[in-house]
N, C-alpha and C. Protein backbone atom coordinates (compact mmCIF):
# COMPACT_ATOMS: atom_id res chain seq x y z
N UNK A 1 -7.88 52.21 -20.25
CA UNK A 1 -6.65 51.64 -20.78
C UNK A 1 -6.94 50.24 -21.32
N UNK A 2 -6.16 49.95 -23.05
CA UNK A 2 -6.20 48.83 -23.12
C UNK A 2 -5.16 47.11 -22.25
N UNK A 3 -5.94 46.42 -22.84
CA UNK A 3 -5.05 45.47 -21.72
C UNK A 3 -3.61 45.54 -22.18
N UNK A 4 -3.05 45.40 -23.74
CA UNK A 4 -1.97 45.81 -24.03
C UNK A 4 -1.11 47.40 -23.27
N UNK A 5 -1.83 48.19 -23.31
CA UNK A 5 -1.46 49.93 -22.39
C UNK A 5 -1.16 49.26 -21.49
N UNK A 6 -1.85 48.17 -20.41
CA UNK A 6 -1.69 48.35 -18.86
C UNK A 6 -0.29 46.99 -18.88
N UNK A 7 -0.32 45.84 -19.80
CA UNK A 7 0.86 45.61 -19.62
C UNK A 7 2.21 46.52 -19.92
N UNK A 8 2.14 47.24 -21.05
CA UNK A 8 3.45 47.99 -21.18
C UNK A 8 4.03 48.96 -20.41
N UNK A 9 2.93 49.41 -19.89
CA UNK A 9 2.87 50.32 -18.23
C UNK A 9 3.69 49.30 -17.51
N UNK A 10 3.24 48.69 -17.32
CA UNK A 10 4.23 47.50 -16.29
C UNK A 10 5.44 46.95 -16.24
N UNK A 11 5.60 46.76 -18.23
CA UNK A 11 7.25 47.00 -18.22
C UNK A 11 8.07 48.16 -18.10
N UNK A 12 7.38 49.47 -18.16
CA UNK A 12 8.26 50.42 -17.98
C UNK A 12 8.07 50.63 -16.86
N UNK A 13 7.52 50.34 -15.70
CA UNK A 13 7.28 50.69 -14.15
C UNK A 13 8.52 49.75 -13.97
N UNK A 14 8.17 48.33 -14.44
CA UNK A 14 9.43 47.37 -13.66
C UNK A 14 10.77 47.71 -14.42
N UNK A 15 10.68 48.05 -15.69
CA UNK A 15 12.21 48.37 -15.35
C UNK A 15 12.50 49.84 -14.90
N UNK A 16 12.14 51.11 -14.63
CA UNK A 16 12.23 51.75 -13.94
C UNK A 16 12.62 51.29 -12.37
N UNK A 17 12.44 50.83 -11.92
CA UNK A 17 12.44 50.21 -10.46
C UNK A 17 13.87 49.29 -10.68
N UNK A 18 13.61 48.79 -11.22
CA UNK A 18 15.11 47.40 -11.78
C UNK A 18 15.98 48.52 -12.08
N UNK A 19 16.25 49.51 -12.40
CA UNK A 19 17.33 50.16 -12.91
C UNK A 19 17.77 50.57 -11.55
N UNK A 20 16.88 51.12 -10.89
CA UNK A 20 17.15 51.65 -9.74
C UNK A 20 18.00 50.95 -8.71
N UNK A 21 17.44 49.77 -8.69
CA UNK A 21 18.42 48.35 -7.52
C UNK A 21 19.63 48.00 -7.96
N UNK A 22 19.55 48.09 -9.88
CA UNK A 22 20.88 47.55 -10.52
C UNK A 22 22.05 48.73 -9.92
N UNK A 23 21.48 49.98 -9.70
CA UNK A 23 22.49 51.28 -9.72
C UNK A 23 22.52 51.56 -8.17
N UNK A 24 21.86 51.17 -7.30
CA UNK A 24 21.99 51.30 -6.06
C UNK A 24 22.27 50.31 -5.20
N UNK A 25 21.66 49.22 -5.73
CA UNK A 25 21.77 47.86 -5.45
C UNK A 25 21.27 47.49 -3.92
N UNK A 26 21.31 46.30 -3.54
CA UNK A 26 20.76 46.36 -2.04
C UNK A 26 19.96 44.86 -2.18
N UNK A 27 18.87 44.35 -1.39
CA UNK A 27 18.22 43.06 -0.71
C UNK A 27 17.61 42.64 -2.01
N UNK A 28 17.02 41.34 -1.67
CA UNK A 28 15.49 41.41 -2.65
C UNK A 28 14.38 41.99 -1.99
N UNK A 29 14.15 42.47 -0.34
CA UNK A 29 13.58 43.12 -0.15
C UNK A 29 13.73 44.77 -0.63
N UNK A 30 15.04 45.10 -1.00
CA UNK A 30 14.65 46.74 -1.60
C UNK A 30 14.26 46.17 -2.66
N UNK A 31 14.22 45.78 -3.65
CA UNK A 31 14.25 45.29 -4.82
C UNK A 31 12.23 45.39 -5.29
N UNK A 32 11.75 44.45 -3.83
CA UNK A 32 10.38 44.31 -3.87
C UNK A 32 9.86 45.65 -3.72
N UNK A 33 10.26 46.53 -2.72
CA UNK A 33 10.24 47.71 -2.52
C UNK A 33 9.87 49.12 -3.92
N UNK A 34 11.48 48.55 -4.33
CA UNK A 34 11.35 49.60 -5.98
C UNK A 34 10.67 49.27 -6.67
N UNK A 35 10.38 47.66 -6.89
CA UNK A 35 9.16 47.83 -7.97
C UNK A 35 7.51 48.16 -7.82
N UNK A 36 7.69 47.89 -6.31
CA UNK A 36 6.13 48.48 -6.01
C UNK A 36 5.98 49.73 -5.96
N UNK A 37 6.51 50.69 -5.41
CA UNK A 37 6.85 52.03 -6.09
C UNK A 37 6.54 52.20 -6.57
N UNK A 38 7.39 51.91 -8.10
CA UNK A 38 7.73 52.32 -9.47
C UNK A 38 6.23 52.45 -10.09
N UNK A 39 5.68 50.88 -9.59
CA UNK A 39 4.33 50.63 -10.09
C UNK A 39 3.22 51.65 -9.67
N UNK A 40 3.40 51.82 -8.17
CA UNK A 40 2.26 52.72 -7.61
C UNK A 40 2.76 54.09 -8.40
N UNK A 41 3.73 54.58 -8.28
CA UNK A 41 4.34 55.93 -9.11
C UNK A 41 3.73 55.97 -10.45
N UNK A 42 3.83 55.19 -10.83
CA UNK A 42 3.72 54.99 -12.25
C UNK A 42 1.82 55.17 -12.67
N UNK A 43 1.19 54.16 -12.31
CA UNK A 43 0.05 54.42 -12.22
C UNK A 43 -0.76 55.56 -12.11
N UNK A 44 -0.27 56.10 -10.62
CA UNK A 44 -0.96 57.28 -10.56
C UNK A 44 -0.17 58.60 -10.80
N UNK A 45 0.95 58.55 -11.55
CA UNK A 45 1.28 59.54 -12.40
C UNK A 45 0.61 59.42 -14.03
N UNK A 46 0.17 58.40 -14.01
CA UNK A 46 -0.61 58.39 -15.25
C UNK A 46 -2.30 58.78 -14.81
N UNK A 47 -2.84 58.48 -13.89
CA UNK A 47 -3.57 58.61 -13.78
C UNK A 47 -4.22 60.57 -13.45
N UNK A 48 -3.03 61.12 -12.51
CA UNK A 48 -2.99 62.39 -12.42
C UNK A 48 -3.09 63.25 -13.65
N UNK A 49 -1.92 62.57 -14.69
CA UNK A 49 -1.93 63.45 -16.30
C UNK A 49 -3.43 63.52 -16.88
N UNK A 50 -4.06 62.22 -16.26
CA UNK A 50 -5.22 62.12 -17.14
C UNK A 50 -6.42 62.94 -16.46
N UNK A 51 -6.10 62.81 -15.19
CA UNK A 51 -7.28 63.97 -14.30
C UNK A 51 -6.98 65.57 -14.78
N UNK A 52 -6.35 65.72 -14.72
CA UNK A 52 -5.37 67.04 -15.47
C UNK A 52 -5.53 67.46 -16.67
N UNK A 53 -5.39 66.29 -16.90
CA UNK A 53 -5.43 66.61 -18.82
C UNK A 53 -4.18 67.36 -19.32
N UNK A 54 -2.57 66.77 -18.59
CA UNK A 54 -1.91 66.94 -19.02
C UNK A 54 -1.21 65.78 -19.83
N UNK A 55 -0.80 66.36 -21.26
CA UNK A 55 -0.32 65.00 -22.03
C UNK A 55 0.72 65.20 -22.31
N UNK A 56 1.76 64.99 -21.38
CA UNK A 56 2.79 64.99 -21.58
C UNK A 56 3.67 63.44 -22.17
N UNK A 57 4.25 63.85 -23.51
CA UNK A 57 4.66 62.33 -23.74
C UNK A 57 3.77 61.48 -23.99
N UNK A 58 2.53 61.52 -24.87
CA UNK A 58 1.22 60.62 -24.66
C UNK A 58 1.61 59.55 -25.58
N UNK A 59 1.74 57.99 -25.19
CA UNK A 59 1.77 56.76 -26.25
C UNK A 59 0.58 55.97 -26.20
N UNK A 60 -0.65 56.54 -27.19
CA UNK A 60 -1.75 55.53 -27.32
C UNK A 60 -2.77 56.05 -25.97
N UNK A 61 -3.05 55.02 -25.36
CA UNK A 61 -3.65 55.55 -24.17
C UNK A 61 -3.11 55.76 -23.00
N UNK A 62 -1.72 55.76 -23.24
CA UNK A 62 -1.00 56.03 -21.64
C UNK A 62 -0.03 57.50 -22.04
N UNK A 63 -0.20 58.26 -20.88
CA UNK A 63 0.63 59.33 -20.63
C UNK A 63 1.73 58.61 -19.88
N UNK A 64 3.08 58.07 -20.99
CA UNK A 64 3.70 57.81 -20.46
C UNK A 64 4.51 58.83 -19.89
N UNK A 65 4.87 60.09 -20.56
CA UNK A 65 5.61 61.47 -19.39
C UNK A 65 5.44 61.49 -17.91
N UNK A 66 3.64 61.64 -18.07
CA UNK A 66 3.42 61.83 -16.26
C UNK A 66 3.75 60.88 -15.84
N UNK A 67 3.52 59.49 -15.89
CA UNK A 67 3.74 57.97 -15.34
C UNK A 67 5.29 58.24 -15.37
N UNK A 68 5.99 58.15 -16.16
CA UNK A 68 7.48 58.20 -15.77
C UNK A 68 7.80 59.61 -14.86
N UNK A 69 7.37 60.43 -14.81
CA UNK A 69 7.46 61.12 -13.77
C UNK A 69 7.13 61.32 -12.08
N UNK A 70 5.77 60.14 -12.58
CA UNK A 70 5.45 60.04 -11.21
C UNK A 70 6.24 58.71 -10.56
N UNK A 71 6.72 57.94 -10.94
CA UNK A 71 7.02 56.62 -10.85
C UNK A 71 8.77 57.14 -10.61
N UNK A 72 9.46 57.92 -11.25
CA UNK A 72 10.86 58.36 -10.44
C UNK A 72 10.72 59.48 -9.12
N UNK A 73 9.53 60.18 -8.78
CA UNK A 73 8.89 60.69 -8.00
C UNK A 73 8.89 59.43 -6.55
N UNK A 74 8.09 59.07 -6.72
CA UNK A 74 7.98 58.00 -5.61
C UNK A 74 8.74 57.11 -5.26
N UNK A 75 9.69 56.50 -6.67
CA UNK A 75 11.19 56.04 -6.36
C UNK A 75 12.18 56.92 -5.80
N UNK A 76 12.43 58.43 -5.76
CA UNK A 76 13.24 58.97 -5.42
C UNK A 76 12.79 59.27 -3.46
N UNK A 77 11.50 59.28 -3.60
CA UNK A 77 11.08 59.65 -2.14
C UNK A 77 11.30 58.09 -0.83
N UNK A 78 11.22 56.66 -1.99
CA UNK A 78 11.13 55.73 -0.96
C UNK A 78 12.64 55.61 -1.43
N UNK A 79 13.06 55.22 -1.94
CA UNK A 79 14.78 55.74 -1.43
C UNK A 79 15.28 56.88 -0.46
N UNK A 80 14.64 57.87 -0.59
CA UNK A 80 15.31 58.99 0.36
C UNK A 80 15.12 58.26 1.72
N UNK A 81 13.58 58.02 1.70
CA UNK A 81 12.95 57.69 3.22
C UNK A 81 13.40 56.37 3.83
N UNK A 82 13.93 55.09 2.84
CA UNK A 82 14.40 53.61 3.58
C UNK A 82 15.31 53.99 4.45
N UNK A 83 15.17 52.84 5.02
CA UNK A 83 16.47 52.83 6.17
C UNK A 83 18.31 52.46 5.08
N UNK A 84 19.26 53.28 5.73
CA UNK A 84 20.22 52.34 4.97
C UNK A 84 21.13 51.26 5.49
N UNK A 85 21.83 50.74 5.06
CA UNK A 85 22.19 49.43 6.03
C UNK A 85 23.48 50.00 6.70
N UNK A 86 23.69 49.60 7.90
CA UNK A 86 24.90 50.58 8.48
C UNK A 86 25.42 49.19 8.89
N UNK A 87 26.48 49.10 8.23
CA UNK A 87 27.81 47.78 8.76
C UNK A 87 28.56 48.22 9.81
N UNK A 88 28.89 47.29 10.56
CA UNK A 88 29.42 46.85 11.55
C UNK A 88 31.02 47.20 11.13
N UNK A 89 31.86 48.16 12.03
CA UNK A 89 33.28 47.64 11.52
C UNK A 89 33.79 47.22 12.70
């Protein structure tokens, strides 16, 4: 990947993750949470397409399909799995 690929990877990992907190909302610790995710998701859903040699959605040198797939993948699983905040009534 070029250094340009691996930053734009990064804006679509972080706002993937940012969309997620804006619509669910919660700490700056979930917040830190979704974007590391997003990022680890993201990565190695790109990285899987490329072991694979599936090109799904390919921009340049990034499979952005698999990366956005893997990256709402791992956002949907560390959401399922956090704790949620249970208020006091």
């Amino acid at each position: 990947m070029t250094f340009p690929a691996i930053v734009f990877s990064f804006f679509i990992a972080t706002l993937l993750g940012s969309l997620l907190h804006i619509w669910r909302g919660g700490s700056l610790v979930r917040l830190l949470l979704y974007l590391s995710l997003s990022l680890i998701g993201f990565f190695g859903g790109n990285f899987l397409g490329e072991a694979l040699s599936i090109g799904f959605i390919k921009v340049g040198t990034i499979n952005l399909g698999m990366g956005i797939l893997g990256s709402l993948a791992l956002l949907g699983l560390g959401y399922w799995l956090s704790p949620e905040n249970i208020s006091q009534s």
